[in-house]
N, C-alpha and C. Protein backbone atom coordinates (compact mmCIF):
# COMPACT_ATOMS: atom_id res chain seq x y z
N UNK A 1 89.00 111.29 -13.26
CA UNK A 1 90.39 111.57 -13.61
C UNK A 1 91.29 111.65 -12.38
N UNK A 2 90.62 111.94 -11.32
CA UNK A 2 91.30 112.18 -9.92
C UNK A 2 92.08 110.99 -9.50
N UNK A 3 91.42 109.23 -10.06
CA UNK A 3 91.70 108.23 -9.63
C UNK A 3 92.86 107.83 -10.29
N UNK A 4 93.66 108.79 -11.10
CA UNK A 4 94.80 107.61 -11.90
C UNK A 4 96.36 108.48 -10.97
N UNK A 5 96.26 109.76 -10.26
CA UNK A 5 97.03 109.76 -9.78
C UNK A 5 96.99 109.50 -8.07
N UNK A 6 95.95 108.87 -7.53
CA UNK A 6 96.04 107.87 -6.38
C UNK A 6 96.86 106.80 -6.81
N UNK A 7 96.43 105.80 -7.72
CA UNK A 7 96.58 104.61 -7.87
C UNK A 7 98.65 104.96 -8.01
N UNK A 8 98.89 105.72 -8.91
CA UNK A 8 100.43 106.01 -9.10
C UNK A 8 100.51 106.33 -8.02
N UNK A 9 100.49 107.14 -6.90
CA UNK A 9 100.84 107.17 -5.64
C UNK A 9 101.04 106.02 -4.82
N UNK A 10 99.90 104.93 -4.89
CA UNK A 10 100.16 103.80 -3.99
C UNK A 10 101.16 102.81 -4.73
N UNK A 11 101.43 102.85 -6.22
CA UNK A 11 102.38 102.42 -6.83
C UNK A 11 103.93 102.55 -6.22
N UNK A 12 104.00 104.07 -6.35
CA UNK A 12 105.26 104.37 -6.00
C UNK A 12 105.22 104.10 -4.41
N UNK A 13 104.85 104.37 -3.62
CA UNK A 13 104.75 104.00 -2.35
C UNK A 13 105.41 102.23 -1.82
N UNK A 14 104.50 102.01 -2.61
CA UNK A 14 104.85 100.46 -2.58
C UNK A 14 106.64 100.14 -3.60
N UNK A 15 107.00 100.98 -4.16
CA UNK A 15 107.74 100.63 -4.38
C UNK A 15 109.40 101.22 -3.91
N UNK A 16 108.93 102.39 -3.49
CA UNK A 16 109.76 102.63 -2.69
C UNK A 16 109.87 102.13 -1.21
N UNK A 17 108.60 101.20 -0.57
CA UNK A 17 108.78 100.55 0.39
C UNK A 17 109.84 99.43 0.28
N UNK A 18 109.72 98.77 -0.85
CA UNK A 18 110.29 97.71 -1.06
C UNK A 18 111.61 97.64 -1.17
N UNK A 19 111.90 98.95 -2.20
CA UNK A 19 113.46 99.35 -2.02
C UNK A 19 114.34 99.78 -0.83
N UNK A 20 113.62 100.41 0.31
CA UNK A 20 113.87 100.52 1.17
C UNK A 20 114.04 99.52 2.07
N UNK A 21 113.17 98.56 2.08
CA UNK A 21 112.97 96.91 3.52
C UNK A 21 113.94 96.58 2.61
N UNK A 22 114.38 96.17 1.16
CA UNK A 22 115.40 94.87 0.46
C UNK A 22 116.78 95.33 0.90
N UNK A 23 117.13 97.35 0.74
CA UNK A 23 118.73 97.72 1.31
C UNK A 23 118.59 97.63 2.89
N UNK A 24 117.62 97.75 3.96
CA UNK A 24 117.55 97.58 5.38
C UNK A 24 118.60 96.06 5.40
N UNK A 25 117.29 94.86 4.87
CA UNK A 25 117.74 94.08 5.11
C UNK A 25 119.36 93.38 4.99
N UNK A 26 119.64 93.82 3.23
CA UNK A 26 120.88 93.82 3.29
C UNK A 26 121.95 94.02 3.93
N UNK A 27 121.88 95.33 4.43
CA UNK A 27 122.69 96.14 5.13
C UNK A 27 122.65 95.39 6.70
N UNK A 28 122.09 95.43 7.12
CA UNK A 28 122.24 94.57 8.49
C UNK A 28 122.39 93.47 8.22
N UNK A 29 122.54 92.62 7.07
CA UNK A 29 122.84 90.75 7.03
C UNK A 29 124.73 91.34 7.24
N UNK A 30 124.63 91.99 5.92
CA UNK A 30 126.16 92.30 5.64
C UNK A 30 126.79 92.91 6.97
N UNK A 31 126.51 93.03 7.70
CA UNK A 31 127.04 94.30 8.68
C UNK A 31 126.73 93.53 10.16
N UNK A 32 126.73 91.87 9.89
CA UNK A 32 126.13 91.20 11.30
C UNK A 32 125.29 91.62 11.90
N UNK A 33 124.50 92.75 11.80
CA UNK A 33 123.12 93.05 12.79
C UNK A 33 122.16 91.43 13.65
N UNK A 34 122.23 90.74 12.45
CA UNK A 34 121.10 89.85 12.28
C UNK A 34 122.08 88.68 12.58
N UNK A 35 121.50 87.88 13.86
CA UNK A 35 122.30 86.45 13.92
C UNK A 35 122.69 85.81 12.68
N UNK A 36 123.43 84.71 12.43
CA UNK A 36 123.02 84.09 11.03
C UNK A 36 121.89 82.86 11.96
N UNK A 37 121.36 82.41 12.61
CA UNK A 37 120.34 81.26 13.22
C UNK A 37 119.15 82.11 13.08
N UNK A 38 118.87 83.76 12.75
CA UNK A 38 117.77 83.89 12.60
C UNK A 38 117.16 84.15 11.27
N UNK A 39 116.36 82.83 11.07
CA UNK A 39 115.65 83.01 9.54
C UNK A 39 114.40 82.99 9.27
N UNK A 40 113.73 83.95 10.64
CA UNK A 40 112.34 84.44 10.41
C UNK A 40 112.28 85.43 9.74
N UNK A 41 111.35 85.72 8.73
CA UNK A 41 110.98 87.29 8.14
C UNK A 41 111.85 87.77 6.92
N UNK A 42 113.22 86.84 7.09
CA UNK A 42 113.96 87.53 6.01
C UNK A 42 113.95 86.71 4.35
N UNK A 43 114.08 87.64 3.60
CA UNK A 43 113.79 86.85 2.18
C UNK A 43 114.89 85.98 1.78
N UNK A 44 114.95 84.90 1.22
CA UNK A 44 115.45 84.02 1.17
C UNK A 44 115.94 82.65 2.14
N UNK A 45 115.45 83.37 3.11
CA UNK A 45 115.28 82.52 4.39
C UNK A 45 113.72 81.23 4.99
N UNK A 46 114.31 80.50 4.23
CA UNK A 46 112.41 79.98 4.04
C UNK A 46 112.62 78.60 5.26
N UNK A 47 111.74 78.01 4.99
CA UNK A 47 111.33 76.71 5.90
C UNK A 47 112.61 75.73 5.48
N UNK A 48 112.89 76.14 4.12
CA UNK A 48 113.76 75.00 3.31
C UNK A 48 115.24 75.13 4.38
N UNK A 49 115.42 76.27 4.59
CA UNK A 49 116.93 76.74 4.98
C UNK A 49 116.79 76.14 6.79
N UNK A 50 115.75 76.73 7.21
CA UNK A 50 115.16 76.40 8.69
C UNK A 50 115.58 74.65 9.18
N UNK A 51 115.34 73.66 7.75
CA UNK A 51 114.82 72.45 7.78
C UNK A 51 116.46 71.94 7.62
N UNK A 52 117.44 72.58 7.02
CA UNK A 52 118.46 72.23 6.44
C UNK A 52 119.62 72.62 7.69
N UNK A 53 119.50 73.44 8.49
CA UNK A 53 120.03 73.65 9.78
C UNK A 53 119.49 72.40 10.67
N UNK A 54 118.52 72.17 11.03
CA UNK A 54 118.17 71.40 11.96
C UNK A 54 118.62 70.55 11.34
N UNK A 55 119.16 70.01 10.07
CA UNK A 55 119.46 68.61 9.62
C UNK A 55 121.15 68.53 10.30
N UNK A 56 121.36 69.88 10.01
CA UNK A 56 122.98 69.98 10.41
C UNK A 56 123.21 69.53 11.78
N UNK A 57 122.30 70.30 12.85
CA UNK A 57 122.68 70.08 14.24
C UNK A 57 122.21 68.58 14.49
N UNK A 58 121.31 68.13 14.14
CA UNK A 58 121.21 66.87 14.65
C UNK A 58 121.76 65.86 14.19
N UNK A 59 122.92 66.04 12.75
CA UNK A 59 124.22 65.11 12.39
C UNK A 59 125.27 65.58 13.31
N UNK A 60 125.32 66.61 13.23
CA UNK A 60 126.26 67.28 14.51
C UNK A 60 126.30 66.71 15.71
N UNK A 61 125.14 66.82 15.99
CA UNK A 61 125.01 66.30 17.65
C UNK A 61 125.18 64.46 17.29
N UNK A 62 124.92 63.73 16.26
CA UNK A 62 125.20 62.15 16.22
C UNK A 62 126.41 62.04 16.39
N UNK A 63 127.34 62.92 15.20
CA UNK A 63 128.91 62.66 15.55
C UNK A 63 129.69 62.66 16.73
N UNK A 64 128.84 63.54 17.82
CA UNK A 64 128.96 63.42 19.14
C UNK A 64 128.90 62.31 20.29
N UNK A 65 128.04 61.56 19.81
CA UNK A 65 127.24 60.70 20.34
C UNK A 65 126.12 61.46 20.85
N UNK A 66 125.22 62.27 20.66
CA UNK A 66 124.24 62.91 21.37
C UNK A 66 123.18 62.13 20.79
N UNK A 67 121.86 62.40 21.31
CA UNK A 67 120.77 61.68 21.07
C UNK A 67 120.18 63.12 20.84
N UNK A 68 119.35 62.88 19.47
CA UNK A 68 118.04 64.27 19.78
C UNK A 68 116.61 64.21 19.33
N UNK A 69 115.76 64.93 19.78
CA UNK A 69 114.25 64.78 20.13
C UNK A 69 114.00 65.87 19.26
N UNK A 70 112.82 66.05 18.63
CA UNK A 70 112.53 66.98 17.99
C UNK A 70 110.72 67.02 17.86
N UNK A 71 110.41 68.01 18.10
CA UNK A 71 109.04 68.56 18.59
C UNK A 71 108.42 69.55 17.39
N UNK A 72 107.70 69.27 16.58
CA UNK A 72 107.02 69.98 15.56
C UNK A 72 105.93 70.76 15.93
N UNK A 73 105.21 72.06 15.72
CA UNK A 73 103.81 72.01 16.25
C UNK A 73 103.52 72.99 14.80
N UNK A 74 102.24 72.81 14.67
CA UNK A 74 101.62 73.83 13.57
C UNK A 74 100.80 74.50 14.05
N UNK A 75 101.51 75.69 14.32
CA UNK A 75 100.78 76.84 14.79
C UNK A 75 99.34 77.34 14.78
N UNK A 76 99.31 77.06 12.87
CA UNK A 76 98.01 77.83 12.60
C UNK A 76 96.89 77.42 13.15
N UNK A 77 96.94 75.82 13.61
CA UNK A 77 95.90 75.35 14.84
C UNK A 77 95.30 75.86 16.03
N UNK A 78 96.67 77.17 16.58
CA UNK A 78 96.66 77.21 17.84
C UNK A 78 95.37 78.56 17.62
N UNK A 79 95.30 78.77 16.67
CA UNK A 79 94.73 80.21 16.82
C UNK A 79 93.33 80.50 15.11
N UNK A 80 92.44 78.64 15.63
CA UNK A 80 91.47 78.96 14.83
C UNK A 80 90.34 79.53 14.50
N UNK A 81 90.28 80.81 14.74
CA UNK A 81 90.13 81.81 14.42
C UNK A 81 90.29 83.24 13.34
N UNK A 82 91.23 83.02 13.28
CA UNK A 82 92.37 83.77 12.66
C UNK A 82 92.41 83.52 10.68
N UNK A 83 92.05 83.82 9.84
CA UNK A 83 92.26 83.65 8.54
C UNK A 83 93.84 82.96 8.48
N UNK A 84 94.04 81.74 7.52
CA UNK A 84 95.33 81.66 7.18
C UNK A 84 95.24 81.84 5.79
């Protein structure tokens, strides 16, 4: 019987974590804390958004006449070892 009010503990825990990191984050997007170029870690900020900037700067930089190079690496290589 001891085990059903752990499990509600790590419930609420977890959910008051969450409520807490989702208003952090908010609050510092809204409040400029957070560059807008940085879209590591934050939710809604995915590879898609990452991929859609770099599309911008490097039309950007054509309208210029600039030339640009672009260098991919996949990390999870660097460190096989590691569970992905």
């Amino acid at each position: 019987m001891m085990f059903h009010p752990i499990v509600l503990l790590n419930t609420l825990e977890k959910l008051i974590e969450k409520v807490i990191r989702e208003r952090l984050q908010y609050q510092s997007i809204t409040l400029n804390f957070v560059h807008p170029n940085q879209l590591g870690g934050l939710e809604q900020q995915s590879t898609t958004n990452t991929s859609i900037v770099l599309t911008y700067l490097i039309q950007s930089g054509w309208v210029k006449g600039l030339q640009t190079s672009t260098i991919v690496f996949d990390i999870s290589q660097f460190f096989p070892l590691l569970n992905h």
